[in-house]
Protein backbone atom coordinates (compact mmCIF):
# COMPACT_ATOMS: atom_id res chain seq x y z
CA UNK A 1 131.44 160.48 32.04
CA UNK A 2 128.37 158.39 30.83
CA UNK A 3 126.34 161.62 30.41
CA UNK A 4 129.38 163.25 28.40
CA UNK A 5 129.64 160.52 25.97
CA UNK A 6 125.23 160.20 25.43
CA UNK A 7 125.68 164.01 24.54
CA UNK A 8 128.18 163.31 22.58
CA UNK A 9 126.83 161.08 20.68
CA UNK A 10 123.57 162.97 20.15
CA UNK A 11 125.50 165.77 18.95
CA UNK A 12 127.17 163.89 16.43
CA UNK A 13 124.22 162.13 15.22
CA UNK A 14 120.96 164.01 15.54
CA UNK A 15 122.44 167.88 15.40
CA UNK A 16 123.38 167.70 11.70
CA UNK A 17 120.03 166.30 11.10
CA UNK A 18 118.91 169.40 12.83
CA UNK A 19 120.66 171.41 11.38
CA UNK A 20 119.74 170.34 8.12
CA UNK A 21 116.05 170.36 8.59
CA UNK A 22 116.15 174.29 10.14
CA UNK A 23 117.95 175.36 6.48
CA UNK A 24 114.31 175.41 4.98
CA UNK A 25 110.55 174.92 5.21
CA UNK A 26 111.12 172.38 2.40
CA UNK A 27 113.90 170.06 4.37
CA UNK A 28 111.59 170.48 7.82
CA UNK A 29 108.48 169.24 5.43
CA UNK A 30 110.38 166.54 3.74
CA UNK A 31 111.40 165.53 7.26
CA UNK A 32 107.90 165.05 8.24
CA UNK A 33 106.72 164.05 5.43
CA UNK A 34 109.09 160.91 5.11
CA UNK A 35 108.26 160.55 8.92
CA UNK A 36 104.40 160.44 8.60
CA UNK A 37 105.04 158.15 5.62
CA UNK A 38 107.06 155.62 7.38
CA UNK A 39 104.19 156.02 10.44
CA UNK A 40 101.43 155.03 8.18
CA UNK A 41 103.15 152.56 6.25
CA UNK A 42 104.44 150.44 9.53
CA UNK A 43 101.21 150.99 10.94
CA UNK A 44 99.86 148.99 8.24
CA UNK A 45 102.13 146.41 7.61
CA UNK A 46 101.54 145.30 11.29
CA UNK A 47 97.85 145.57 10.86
CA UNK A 48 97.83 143.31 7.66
CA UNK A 49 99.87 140.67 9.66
CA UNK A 50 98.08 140.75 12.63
CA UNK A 51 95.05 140.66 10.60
CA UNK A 52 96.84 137.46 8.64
CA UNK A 53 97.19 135.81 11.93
CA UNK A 54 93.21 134.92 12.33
CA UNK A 55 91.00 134.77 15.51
CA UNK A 56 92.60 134.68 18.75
CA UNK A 57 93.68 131.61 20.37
CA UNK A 58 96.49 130.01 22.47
CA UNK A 59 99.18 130.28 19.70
CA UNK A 60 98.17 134.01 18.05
CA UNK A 61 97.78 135.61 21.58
CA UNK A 62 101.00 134.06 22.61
CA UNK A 63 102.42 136.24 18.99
CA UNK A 64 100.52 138.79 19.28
CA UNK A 65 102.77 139.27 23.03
CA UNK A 66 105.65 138.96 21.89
CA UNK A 67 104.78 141.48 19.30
CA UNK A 68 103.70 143.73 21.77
CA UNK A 69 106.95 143.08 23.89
CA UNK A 70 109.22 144.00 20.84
CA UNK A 71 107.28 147.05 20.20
CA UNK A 72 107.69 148.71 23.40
CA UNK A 73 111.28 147.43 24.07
CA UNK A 74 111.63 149.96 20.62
CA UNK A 75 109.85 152.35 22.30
CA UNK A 76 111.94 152.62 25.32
CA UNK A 77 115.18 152.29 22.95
CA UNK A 78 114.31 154.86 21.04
CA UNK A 79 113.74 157.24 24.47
CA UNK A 80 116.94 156.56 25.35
CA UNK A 81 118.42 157.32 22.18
CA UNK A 82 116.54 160.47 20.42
CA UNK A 83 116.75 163.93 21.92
CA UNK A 84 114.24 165.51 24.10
CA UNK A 85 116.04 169.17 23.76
CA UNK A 86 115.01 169.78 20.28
CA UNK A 87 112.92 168.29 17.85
CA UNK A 88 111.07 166.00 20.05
CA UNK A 89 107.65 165.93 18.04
CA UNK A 90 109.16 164.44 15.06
CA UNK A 91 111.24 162.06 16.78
CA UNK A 92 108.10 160.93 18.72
CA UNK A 93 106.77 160.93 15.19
CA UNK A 94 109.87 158.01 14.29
CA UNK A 95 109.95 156.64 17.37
CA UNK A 96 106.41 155.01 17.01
CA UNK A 97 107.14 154.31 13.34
CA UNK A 98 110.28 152.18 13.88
CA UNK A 99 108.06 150.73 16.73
CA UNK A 100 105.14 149.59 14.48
CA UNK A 101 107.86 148.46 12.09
CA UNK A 102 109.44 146.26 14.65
CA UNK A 103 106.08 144.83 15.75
CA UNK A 104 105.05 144.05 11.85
CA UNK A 105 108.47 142.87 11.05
CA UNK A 106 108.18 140.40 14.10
CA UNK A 107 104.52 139.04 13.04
CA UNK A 108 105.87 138.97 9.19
CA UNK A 109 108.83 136.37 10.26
CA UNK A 110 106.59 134.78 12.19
CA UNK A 111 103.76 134.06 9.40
CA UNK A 112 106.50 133.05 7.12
CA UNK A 113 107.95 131.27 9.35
CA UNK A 114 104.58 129.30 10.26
CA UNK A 115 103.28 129.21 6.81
CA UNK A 116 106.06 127.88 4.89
C-alpha cells in the first residue's frame, strides 16, 4: 500500500516533468540548464556565508555542523523523494542544489541572526 501510493505520487509529480523535458532538445537543455544554474548559484551562496563566518572556533564549527546536518538530511529527503527509474542524473543534479541551498540558507539566518 505504501509502495502504491510513493509511485503514485511520483507519477503525478515527476512524469509530466518528464514528459515535458523528452518533447525537445530545447526543454531537456533548459532543464539542465536551470539545474546547473541553481547548482552553482547555491554552491556559492553557502560558500560566501561560510566564508562570512571567519576562522574556526567553538561557535563557527558548532554552525558550520549544523549546516552540514541540514544539508545531508536534504540529501536523504530528496532520495526518498526523486525517481531513480528515469532521469536520475538531473535529479542528482537538483538534489545537491536544493542541498547547498539548504546549507547557505541555514548559515544566512544564522549571520543575520548573529549580526543584527
Amino acid at each position: 500500500m505504501i509502495t502504491k501510493f510513493f509511485s503514485d505520487i511520483h507519477n503525478s509529480i515527476f512524469y509530466p516533468l518528464k514528459s515535458w523535458a523528452e518533447q525537445s532538445t530545447g526543454n531537456w537543455n533548459i532543464l539542465i540548464g536551470v539545474g546547473f544554474l541553481l547548482l552553482m548559484g547555491s554552491a556559492i551562496f553557502a560558500l560566501v556565508f561560510h566564508m562570512k563566518m571567519g576562522p574556526t572556533d567553538e561557535r563557527t564549527n558548532k554552525i558550520s555542523l549544523k549546516s552540514a546536518y541540514f544539508v545531508l538530511c536534504v540529501i536523504v529527503l530528496c532520495d526518498l523523494i526523486f525517481p531513480k527509474d528515469y532521469m536520475w542524473n538531473i535529479f542528482f543534479m537538483f538534489k545537491y542544489a536544493l542541498a547547498f541551498l539548504a546549507g547557505g540558507i541555514y548559515l544566512a539566518v544564522q549571520y543575520k541572526k548573529d549580526f543584527s
